[in-house]
Protein backbone atom coordinates (compact mmCIF):
# COMPACT_ATOMS: atom_id res chain seq x y z
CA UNK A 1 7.41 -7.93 -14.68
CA UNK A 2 5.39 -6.86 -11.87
CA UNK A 3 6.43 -5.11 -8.96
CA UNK A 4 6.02 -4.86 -4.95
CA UNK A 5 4.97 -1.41 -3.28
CA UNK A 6 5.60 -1.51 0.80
CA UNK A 7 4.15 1.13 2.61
CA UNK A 8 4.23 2.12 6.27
CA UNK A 9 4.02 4.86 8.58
CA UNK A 10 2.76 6.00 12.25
CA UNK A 11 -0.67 5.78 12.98
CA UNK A 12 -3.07 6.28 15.64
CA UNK A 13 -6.19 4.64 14.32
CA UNK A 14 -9.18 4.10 14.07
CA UNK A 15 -8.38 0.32 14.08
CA UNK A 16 -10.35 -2.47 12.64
CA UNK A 17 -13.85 -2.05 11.54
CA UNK A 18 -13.39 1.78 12.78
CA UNK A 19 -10.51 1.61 9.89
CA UNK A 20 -12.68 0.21 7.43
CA UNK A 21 -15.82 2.67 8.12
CA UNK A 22 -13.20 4.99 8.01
CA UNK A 23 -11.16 4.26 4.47
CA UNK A 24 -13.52 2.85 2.22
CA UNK A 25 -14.09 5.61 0.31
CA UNK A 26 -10.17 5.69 -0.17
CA UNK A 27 -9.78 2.44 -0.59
CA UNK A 28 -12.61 2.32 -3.56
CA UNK A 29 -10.13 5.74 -4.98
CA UNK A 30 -7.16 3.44 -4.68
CA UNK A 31 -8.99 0.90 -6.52
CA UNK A 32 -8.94 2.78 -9.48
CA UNK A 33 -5.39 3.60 -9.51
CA UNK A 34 -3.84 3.00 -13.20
CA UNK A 35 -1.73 -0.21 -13.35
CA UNK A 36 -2.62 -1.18 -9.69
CA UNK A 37 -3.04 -5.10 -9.50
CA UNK A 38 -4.48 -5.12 -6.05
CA UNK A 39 -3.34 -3.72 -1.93
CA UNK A 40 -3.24 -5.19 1.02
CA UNK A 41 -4.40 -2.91 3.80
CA UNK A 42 -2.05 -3.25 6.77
CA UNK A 43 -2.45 -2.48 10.67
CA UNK A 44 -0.50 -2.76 14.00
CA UNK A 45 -2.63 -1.06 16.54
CA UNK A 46 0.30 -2.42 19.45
CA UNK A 47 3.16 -0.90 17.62
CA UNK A 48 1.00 1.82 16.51
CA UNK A 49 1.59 1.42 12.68
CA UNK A 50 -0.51 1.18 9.35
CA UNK A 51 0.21 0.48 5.72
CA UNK A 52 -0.26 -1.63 2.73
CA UNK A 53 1.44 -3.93 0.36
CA UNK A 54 0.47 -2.95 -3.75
CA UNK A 55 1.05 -5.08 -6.61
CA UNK A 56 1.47 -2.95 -10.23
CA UNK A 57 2.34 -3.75 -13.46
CA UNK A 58 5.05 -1.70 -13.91
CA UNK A 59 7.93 0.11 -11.97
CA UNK A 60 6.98 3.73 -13.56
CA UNK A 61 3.29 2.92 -11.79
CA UNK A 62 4.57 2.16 -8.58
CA UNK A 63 7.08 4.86 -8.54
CA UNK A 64 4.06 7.53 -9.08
CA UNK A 65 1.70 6.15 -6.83
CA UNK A 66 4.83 5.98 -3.95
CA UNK A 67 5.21 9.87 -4.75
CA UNK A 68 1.75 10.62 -5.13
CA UNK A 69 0.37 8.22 -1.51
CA UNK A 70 3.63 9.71 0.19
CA UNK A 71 2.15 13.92 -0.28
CA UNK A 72 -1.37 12.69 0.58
CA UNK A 73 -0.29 11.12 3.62
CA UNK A 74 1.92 14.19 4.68
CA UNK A 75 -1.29 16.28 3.88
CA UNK A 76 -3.02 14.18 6.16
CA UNK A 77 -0.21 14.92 8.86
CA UNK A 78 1.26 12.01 9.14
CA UNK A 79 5.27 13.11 9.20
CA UNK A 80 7.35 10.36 8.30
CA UNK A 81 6.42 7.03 5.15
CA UNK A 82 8.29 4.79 4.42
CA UNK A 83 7.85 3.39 1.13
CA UNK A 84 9.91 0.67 -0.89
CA UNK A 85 9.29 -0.53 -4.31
CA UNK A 86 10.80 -4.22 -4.97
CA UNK A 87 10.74 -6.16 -8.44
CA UNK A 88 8.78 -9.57 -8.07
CA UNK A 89 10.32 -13.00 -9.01
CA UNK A 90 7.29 -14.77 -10.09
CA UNK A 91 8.40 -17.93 -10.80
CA UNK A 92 9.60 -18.20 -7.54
CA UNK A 93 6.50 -16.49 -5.64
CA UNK A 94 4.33 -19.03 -8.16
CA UNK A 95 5.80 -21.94 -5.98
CA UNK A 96 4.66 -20.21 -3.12
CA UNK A 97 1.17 -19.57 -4.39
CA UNK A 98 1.87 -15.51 -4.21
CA UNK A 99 -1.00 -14.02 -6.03
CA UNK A 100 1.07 -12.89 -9.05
């Protein structure tokens, strides 16, 4: 079983291609995270928000990289994450051509 990581928090930017100039080298260290499937890099500039949605293999994974993102992201000064880890039905998300 596989298993959802949702991620979000304040943000101020950079936005858009600023974000990605900004992040790739952390998004080529998330890349290599053990049991990571893949992430979705998310961004609200209007409500002022960024994130990401993670696929791993297993709950233990997901749990570790939740701990691990949340201190970095603190050390970065960013106060408050909210992070929620949800088991994925894949039959179910198969149907709905989820990239399980």
């Amino acid at each position: 079983m596989s298993y959802v990581l949702q991620v979000d928090f304040p943000y101020a930017g950079p936005w858009g291609k600023a974000m990605t100039d900004a992040m790739e080298d952390l998004a080529r260290s998330i890349a290599e995270e053990p049991r990571l499937l893949w992430k979705i890099w998310t961004e609200n500039e209007a409500a002022g928000e960024a994130g990401g949605i993670y696929l791993f293999k297993d709950l233990a994974s997901a749990e570790v990289y939740l701990a691990m993102h949340t201190a970095r992201l603190k050390g970065f000064g960013i106060p408050h994450v909210n992070g929620k880890i949800f088991a994925v039905n894949e039959t179910l998300s198969q149907i709905d051509r989820g990239p399980v």
